[in-house]
Structure formats: C-alpha cells, structure tokens
PDB file of N, CA and C in Angstrom:
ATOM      1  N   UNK A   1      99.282 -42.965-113.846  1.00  0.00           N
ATOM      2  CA  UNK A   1      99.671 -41.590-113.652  1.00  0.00           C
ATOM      3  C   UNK A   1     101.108 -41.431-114.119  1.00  0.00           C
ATOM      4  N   UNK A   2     101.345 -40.021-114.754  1.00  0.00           N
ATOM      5  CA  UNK A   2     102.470 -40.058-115.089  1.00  0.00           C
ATOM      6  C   UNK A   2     103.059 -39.088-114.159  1.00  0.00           C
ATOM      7  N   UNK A   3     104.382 -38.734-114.079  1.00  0.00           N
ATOM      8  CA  UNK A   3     104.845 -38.182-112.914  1.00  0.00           C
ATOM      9  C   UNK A   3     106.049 -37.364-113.550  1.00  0.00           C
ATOM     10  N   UNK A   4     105.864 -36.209-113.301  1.00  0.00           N
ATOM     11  CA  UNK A   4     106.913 -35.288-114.547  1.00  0.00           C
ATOM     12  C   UNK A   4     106.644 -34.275-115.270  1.00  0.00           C
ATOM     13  N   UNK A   5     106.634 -33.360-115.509  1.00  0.00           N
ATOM     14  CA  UNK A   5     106.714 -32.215-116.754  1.00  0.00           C
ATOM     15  C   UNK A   5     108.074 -31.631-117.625  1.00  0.00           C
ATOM     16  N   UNK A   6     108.338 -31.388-118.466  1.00  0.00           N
ATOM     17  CA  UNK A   6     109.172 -31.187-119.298  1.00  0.00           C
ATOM     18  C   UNK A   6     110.235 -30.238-118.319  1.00  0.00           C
ATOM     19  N   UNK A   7     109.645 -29.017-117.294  1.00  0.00           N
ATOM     20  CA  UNK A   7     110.664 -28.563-116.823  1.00  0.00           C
ATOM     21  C   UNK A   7     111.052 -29.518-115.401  1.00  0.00           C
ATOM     22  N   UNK A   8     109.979 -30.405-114.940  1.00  0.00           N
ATOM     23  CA  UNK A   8     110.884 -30.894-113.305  1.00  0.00           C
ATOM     24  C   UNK A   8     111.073 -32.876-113.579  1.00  0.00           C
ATOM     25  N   UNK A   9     111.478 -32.936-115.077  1.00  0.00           N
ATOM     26  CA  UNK A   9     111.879 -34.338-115.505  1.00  0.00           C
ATOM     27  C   UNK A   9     112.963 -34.501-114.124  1.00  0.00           C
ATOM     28  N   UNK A  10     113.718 -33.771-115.080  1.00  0.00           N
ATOM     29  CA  UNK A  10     115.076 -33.523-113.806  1.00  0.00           C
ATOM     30  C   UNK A  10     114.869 -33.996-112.819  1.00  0.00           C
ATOM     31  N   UNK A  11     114.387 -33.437-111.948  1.00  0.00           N
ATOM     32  CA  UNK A  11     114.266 -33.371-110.731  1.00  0.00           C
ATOM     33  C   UNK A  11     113.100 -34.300-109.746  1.00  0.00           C
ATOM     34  N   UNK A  12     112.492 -34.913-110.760  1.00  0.00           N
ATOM     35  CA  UNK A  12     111.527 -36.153-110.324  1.00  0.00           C
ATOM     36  C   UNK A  12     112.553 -37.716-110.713  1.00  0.00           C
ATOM     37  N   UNK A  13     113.482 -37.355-110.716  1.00  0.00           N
ATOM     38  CA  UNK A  13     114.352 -38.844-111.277  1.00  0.00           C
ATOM     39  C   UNK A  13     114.752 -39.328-110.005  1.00  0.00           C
ATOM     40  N   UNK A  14     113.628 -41.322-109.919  1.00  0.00           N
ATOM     41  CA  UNK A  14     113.673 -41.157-108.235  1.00  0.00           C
ATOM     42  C   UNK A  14     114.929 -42.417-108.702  1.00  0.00           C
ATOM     43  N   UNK A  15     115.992 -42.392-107.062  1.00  0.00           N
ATOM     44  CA  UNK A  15     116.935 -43.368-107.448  1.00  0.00           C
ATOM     45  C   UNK A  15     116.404 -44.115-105.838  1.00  0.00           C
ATOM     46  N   UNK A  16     116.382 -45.223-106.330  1.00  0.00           N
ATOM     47  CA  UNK A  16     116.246 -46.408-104.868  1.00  0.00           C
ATOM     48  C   UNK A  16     114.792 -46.014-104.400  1.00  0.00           C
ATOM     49  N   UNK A  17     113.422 -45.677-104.755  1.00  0.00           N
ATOM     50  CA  UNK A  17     112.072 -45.430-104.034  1.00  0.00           C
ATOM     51  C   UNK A  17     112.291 -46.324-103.043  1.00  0.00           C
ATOM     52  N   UNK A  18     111.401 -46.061-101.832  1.00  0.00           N
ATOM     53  CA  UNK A  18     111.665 -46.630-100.922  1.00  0.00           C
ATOM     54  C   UNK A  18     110.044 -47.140-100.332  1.00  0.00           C
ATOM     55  N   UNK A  19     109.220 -45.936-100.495  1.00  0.00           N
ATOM     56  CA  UNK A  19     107.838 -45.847-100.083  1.00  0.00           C
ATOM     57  C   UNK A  19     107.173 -44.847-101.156  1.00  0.00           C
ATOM     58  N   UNK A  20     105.708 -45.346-100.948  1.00  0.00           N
ATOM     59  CA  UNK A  20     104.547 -43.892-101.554  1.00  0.00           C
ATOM     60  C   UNK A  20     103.349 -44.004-100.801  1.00  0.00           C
ATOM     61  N   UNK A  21     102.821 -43.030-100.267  1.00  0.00           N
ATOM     62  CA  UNK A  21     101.790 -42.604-100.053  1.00  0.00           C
ATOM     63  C   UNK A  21     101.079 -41.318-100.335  1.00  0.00           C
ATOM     64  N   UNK A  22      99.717 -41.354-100.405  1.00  0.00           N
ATOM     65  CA  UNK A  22      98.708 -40.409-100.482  1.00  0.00           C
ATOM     66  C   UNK A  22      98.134 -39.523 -99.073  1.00  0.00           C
ATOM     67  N   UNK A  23      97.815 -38.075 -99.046  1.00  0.00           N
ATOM     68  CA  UNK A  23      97.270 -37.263 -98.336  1.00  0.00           C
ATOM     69  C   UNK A  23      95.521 -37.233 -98.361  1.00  0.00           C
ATOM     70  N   UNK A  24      95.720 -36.552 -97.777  1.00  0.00           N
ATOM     71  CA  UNK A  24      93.750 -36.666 -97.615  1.00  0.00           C
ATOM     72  C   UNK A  24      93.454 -35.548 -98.982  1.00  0.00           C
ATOM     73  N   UNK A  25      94.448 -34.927 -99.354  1.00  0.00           N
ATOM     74  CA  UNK A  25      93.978 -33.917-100.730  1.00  0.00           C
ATOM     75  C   UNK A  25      94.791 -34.800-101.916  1.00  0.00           C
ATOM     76  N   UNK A  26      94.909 -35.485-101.612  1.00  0.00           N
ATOM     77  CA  UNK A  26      95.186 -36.657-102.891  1.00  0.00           C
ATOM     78  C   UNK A  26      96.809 -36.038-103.639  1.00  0.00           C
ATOM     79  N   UNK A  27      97.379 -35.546-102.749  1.00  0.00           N
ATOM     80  CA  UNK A  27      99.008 -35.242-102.886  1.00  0.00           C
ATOM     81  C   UNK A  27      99.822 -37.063-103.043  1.00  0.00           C
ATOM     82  N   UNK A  28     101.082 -36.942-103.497  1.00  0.00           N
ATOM     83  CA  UNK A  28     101.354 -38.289-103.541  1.00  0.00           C
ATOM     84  C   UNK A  28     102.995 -38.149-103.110  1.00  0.00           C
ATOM     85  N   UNK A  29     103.611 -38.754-102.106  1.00  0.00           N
ATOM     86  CA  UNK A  29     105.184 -38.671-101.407  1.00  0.00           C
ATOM     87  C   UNK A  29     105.452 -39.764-101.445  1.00  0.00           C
ATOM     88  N   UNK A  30     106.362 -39.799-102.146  1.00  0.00           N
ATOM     89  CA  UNK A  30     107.227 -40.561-102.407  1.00  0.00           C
ATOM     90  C   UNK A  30     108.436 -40.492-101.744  1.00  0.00           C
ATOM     91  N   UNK A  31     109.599 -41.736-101.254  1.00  0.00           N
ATOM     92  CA  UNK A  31     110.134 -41.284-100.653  1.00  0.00           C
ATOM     93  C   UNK A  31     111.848 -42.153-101.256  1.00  0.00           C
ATOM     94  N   UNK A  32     112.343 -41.077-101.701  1.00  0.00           N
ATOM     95  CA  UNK A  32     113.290 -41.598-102.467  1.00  0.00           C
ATOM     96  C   UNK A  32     114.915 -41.151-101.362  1.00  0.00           C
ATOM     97  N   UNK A  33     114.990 -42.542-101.464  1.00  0.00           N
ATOM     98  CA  UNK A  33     116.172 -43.068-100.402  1.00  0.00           C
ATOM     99  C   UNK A  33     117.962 -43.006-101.280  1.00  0.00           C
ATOM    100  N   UNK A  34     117.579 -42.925-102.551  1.00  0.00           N
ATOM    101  CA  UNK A  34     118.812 -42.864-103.323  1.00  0.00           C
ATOM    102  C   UNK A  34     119.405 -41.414-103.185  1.00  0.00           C
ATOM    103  N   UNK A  35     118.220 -40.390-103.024  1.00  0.00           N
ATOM    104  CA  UNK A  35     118.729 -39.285-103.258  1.00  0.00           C
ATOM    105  C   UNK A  35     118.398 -38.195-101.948  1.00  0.00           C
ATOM    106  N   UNK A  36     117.783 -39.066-101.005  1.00  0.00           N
ATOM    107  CA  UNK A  36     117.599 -38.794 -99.079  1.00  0.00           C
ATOM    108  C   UNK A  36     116.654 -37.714 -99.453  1.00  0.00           C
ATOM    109  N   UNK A  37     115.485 -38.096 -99.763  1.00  0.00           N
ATOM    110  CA  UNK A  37     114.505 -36.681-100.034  1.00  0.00           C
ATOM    111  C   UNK A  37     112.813 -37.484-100.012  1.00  0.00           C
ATOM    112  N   UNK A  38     112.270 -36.486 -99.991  1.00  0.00           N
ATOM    113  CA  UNK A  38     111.013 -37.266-100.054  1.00  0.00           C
ATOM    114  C   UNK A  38     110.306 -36.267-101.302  1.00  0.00           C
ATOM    115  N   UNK A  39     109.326 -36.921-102.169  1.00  0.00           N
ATOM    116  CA  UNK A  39     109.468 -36.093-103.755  1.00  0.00           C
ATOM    117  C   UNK A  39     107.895 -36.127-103.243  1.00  0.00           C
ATOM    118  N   UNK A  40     107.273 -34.878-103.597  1.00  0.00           N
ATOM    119  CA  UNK A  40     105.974 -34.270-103.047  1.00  0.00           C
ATOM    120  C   UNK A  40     105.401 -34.083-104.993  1.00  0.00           C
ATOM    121  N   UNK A  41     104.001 -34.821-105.249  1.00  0.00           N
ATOM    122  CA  UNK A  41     103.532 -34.666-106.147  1.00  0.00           C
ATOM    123  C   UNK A  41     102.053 -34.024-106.224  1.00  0.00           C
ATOM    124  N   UNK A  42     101.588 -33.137-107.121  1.00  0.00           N
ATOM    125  CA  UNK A  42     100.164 -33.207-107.075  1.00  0.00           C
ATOM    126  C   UNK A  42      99.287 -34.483-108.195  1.00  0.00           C
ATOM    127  N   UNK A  43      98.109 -34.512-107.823  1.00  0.00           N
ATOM    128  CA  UNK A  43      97.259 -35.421-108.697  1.00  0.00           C
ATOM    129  C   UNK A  43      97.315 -35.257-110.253  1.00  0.00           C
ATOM    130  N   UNK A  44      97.992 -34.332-110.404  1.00  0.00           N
ATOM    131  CA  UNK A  44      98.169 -34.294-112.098  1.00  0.00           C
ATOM    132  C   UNK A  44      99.574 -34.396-112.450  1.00  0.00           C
ATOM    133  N   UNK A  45     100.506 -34.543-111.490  1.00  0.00           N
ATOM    134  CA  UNK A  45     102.094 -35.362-111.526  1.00  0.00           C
ATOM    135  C   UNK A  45     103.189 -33.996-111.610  1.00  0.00           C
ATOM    136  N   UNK A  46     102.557 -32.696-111.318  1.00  0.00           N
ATOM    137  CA  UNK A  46     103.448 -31.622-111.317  1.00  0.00           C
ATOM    138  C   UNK A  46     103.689 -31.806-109.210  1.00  0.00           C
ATOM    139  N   UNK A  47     105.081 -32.030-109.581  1.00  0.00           N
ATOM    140  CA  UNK A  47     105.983 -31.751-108.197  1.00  0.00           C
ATOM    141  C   UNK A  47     106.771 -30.890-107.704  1.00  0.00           C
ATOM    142  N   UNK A  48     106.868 -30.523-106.625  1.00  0.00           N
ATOM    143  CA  UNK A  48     107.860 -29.595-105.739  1.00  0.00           C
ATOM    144  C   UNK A  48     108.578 -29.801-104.796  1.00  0.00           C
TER     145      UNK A  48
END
C-alpha cells in the first residue's frame, strides 16, 4: 500500500512511527511520535 496523494504528501511525512493498526472498516492509524499525532488513513492511502 502506498500512503499519500500529491496534495497530503506533506502532511503524511511520518517522523519516529511508533505503532499501526487497523479498524473494523479497514481505516489504518498510525501513530507518529516524531510529530505527537496519530495519522488516520483510508484503504486506498488518502488521509486526514
């Protein structure tokens, strides 16, 4: 899976991952400790 689109490159740039897990709707959180956030993906790698 790739993880990213041309407008949220930016903003998916994980520093230090820490963890990932999956939801029961197949969402994917990641939890990036470099930048104290947890990065919320869908199954086709567009995040919010």
């Amino acid at each position: 899976m790739t993880i990213g689109t041309e407008y949220n490159e930016i903003f998916s740039i994980l520093l230090r991952p820490a963890g990932i897990t999956l939801d029961a709707a197949d969402k994917v959180y990641i939890v990036d400790s470099g930048n104290n956030r947890i990065q919320k993906f869908t199954a086709d790698g567009n995040g919010w």
